[in-house]
PDB file of N, CA and C in Angstrom:
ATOM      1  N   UNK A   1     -56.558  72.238 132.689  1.00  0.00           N
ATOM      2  CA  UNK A   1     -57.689  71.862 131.856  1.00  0.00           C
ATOM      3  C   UNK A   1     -58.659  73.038 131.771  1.00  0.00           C
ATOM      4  N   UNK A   2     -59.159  73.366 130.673  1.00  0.00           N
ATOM      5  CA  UNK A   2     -60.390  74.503 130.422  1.00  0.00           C
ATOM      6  C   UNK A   2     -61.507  73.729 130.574  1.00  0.00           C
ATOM      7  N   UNK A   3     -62.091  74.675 131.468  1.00  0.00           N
ATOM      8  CA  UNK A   3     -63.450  73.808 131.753  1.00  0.00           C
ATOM      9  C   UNK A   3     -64.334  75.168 131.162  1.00  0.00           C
ATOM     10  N   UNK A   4     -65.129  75.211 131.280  1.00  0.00           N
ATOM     11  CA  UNK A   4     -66.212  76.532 130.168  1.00  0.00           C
ATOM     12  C   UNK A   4     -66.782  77.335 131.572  1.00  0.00           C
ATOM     13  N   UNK A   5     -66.777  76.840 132.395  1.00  0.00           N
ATOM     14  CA  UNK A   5     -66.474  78.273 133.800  1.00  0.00           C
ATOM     15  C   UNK A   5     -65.429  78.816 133.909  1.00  0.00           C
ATOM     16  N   UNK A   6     -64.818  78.166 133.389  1.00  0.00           N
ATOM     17  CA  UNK A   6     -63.289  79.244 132.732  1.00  0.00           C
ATOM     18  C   UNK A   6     -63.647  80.351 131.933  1.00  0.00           C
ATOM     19  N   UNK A   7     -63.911  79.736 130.762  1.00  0.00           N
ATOM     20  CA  UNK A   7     -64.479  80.397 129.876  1.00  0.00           C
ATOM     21  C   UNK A   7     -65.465  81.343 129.700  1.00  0.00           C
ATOM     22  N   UNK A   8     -66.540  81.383 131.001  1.00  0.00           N
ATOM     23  CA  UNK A   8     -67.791  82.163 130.641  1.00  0.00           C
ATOM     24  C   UNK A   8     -67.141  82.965 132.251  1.00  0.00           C
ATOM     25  N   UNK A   9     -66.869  82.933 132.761  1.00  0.00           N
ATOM     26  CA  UNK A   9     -66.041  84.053 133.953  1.00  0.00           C
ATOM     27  C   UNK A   9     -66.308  85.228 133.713  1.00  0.00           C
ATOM     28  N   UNK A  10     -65.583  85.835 132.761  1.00  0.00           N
ATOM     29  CA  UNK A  10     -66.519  87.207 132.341  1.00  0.00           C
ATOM     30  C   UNK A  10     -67.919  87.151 131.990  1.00  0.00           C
ATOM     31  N   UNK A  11     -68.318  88.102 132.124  1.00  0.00           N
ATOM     32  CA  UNK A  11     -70.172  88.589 132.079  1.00  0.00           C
ATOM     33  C   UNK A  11     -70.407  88.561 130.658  1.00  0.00           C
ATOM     34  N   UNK A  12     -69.197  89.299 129.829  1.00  0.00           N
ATOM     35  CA  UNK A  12     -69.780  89.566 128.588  1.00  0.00           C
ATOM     36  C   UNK A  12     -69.604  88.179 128.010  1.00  0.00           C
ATOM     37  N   UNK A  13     -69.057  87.298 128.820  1.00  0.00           N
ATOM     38  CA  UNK A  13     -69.148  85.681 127.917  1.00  0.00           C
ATOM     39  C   UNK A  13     -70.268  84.437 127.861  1.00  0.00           C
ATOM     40  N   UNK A  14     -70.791  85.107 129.566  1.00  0.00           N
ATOM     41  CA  UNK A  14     -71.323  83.737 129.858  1.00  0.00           C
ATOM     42  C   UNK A  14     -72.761  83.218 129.109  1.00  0.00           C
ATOM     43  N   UNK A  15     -73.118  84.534 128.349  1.00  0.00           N
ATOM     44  CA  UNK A  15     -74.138  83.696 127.204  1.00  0.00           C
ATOM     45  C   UNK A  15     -73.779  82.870 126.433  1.00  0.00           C
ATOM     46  N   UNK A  16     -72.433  82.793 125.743  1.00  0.00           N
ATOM     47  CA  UNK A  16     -71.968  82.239 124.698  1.00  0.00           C
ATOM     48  C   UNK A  16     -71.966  80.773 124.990  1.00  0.00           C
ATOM     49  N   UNK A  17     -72.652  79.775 124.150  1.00  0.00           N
ATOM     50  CA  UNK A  17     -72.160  78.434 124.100  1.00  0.00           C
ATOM     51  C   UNK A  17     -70.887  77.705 124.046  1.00  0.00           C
ATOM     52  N   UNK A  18     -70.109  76.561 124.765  1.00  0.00           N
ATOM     53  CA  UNK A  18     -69.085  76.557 124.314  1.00  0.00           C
ATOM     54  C   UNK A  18     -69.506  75.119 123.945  1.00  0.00           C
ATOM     55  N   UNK A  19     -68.335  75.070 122.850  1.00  0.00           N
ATOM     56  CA  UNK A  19     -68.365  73.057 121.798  1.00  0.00           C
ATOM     57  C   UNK A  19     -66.862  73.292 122.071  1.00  0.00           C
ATOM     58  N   UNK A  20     -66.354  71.869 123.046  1.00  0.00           N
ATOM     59  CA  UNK A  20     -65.078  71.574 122.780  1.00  0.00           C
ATOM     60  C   UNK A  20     -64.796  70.623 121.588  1.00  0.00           C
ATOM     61  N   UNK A  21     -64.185  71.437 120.893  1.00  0.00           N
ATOM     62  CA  UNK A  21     -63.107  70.231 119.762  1.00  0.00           C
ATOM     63  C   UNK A  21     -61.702  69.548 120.361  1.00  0.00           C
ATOM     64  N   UNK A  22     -61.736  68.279 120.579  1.00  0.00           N
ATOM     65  CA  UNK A  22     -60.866  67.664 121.082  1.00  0.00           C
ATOM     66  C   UNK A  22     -60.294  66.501 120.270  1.00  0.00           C
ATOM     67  N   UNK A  23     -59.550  66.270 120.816  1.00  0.00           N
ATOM     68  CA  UNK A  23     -58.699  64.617 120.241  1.00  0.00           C
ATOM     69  C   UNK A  23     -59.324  63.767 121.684  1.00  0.00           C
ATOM     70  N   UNK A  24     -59.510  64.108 122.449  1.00  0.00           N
ATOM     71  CA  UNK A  24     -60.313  62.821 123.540  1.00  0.00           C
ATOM     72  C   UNK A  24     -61.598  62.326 123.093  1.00  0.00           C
ATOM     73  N   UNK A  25     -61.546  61.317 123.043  1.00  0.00           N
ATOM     74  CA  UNK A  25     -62.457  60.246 121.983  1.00  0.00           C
ATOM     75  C   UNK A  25     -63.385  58.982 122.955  1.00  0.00           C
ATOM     76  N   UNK A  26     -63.193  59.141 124.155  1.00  0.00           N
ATOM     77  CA  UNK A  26     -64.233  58.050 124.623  1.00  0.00           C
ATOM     78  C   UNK A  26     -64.986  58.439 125.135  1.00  0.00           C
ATOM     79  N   UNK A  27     -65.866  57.497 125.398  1.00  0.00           N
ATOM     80  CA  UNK A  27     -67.477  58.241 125.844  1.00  0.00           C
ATOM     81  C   UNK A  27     -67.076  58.860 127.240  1.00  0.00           C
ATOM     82  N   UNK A  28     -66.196  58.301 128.376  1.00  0.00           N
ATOM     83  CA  UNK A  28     -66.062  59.050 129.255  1.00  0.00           C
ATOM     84  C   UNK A  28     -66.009  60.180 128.980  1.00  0.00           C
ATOM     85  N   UNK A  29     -64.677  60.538 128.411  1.00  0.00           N
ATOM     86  CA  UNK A  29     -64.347  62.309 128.237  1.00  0.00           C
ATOM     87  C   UNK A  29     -65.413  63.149 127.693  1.00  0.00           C
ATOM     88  N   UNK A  30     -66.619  62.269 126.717  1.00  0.00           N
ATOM     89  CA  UNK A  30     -67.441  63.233 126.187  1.00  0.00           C
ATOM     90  C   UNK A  30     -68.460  63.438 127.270  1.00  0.00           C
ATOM     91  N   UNK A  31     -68.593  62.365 128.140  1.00  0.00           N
ATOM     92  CA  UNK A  31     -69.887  62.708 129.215  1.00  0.00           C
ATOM     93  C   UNK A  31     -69.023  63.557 129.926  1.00  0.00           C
ATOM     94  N   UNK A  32     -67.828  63.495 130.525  1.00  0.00           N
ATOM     95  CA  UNK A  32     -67.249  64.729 131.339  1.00  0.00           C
ATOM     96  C   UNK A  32     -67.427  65.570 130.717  1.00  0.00           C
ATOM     97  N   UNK A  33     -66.975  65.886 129.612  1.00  0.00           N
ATOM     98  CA  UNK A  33     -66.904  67.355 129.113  1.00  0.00           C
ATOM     99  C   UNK A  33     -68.400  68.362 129.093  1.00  0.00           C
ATOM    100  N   UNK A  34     -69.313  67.009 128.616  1.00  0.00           N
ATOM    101  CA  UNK A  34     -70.933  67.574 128.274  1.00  0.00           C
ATOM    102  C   UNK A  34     -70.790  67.891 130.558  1.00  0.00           C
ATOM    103  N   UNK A  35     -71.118  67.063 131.465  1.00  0.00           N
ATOM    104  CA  UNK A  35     -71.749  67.256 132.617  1.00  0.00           C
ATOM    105  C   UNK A  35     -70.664  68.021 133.244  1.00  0.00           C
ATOM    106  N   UNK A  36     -69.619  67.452 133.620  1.00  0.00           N
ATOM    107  CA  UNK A  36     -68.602  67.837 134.840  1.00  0.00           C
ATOM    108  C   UNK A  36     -67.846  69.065 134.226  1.00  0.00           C
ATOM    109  N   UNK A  37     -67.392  69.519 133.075  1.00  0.00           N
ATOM    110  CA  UNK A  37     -66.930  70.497 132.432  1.00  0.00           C
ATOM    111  C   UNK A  37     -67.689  71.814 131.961  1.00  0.00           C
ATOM    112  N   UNK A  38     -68.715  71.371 131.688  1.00  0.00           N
ATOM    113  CA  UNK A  38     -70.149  72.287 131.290  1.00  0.00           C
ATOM    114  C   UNK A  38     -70.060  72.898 129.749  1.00  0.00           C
ATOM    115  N   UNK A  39     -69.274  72.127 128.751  1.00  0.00           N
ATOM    116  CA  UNK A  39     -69.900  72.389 127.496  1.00  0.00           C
ATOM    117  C   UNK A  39     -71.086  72.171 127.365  1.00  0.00           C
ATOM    118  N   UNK A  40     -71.363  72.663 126.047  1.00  0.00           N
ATOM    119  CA  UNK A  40     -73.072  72.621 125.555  1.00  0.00           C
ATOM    120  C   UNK A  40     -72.792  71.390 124.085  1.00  0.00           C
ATOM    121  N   UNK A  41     -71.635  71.523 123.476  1.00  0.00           N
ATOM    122  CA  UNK A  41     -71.139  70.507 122.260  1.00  0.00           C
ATOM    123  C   UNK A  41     -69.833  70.020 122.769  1.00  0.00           C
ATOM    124  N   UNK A  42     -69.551  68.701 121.719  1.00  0.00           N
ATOM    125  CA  UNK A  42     -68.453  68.178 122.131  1.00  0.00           C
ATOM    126  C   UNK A  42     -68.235  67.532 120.767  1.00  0.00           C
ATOM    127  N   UNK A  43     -67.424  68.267 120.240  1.00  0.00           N
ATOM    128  CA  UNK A  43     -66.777  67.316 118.700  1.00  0.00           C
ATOM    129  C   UNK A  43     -65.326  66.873 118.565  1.00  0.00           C
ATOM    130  N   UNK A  44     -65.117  65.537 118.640  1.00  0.00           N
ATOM    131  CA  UNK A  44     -63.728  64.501 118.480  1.00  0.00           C
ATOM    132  C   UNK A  44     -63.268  64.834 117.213  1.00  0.00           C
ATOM    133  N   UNK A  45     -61.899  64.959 117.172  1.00  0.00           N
ATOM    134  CA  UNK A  45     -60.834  65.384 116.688  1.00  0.00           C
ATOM    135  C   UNK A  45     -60.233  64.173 115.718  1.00  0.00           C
ATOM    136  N   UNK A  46     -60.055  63.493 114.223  1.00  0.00           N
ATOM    137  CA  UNK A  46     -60.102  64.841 113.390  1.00  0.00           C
ATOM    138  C   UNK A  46     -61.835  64.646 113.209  1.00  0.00           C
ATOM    139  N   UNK A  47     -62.115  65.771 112.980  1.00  0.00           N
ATOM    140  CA  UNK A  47     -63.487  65.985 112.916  1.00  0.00           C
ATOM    141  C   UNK A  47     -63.774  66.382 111.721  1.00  0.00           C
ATOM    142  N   UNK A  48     -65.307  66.626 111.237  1.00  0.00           N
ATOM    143  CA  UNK A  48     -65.821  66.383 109.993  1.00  0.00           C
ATOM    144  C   UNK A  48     -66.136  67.923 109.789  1.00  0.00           C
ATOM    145  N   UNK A  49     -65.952  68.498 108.845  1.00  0.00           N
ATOM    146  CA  UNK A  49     -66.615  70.034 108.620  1.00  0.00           C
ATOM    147  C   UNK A  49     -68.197  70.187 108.663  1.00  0.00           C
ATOM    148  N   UNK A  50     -68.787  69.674 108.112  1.00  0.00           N
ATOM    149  CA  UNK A  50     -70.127  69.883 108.021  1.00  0.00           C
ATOM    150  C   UNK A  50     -70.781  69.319 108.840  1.00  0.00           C
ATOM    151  N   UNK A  51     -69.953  68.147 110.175  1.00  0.00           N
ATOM    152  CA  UNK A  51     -70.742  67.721 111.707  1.00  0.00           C
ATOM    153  C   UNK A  51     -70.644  68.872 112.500  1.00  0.00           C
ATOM    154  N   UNK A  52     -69.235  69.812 112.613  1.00  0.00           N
ATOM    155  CA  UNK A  52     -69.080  70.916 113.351  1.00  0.00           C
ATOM    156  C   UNK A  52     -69.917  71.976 112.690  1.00  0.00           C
ATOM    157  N   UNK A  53     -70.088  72.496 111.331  1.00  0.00           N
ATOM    158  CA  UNK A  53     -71.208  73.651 110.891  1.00  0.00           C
ATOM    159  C   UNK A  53     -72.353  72.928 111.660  1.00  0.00           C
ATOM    160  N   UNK A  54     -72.646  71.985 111.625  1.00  0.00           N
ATOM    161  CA  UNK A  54     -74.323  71.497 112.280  1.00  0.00           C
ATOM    162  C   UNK A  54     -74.206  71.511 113.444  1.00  0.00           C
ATOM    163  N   UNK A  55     -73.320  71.155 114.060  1.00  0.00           N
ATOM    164  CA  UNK A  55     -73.145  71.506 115.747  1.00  0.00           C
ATOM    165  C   UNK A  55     -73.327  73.202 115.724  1.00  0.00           C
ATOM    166  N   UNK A  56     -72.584  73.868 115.360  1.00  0.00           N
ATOM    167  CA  UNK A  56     -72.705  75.038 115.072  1.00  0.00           C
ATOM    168  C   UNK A  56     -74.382  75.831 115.840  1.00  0.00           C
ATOM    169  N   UNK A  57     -74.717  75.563 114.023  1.00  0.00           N
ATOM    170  CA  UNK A  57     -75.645  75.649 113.871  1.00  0.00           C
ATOM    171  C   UNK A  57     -76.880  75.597 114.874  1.00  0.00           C
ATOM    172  N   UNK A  58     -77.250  74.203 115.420  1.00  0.00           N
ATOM    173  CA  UNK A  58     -77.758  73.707 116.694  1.00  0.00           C
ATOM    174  C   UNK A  58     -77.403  74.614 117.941  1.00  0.00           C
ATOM    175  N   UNK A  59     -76.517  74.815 118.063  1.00  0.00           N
ATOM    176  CA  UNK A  59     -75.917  75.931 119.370  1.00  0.00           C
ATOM    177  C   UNK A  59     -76.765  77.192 119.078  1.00  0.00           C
ATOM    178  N   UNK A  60     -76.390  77.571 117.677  1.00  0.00           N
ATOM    179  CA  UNK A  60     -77.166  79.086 117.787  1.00  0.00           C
ATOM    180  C   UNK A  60     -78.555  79.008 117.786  1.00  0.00           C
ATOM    181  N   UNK A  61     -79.218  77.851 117.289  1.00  0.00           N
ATOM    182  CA  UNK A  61     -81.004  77.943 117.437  1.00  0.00           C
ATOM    183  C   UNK A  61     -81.194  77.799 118.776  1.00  0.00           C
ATOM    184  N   UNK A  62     -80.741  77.158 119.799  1.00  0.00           N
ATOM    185  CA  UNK A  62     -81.018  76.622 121.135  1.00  0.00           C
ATOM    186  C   UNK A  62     -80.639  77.946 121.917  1.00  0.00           C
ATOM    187  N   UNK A  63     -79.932  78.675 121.540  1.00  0.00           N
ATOM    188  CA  UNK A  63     -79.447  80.299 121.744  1.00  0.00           C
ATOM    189  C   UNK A  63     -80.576  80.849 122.148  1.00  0.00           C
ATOM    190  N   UNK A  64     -80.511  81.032 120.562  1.00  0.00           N
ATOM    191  CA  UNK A  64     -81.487  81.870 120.517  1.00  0.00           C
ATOM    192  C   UNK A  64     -83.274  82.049 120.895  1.00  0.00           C
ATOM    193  N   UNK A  65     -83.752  80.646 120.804  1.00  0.00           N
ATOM    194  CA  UNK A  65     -84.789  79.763 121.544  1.00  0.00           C
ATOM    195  C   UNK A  65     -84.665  79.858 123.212  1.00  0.00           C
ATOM    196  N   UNK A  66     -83.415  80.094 123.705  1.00  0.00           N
ATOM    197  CA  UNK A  66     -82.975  80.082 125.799  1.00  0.00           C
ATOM    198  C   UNK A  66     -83.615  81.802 125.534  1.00  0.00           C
ATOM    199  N   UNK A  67     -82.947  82.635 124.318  1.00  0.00           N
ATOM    200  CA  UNK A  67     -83.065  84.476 124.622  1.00  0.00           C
ATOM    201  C   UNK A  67     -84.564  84.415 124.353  1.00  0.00           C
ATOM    202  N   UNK A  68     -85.651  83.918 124.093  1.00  0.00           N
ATOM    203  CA  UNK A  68     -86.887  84.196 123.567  1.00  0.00           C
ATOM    204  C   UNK A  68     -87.401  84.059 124.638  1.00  0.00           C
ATOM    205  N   UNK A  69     -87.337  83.540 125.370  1.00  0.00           N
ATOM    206  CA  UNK A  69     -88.252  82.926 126.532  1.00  0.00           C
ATOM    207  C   UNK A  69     -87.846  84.147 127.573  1.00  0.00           C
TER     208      UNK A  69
END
């Protein structure tokens, strides 16, 4: 399983937000994924284009709003 401490392991990663896109669909898997996994998004599979651009989206203002401070 990829958990996003997988993912941010390298230095040059661990700024980056991660949004899992998945086919796991119940609220369990999404509270794991958001707490016990450490995404920042979580979008169920098949998913909508313009819910993921707005997830997107949301990731990079909250980004960039964590680098300001």
């Amino acid at each position: 399983m990829v958990t996003s401490s997988i993912l941010k392991k390298p230095e040059r990663l661990r700024h980056i937000p991660v949004i899992f896109l998945t086919g796991m669909d119940s609220s369990e898997d999404l509270v794991k994924g958001l707490t016990v996994l450490g995404a920042e998004g979580y979008i169920r599979k098949p998913f909508n284009r313009d819910e993921m651009i707005a997830q997107v989206k949301v990731m990079l203002r909250l980004k960039k709003a964590e680098d300001r401070q």
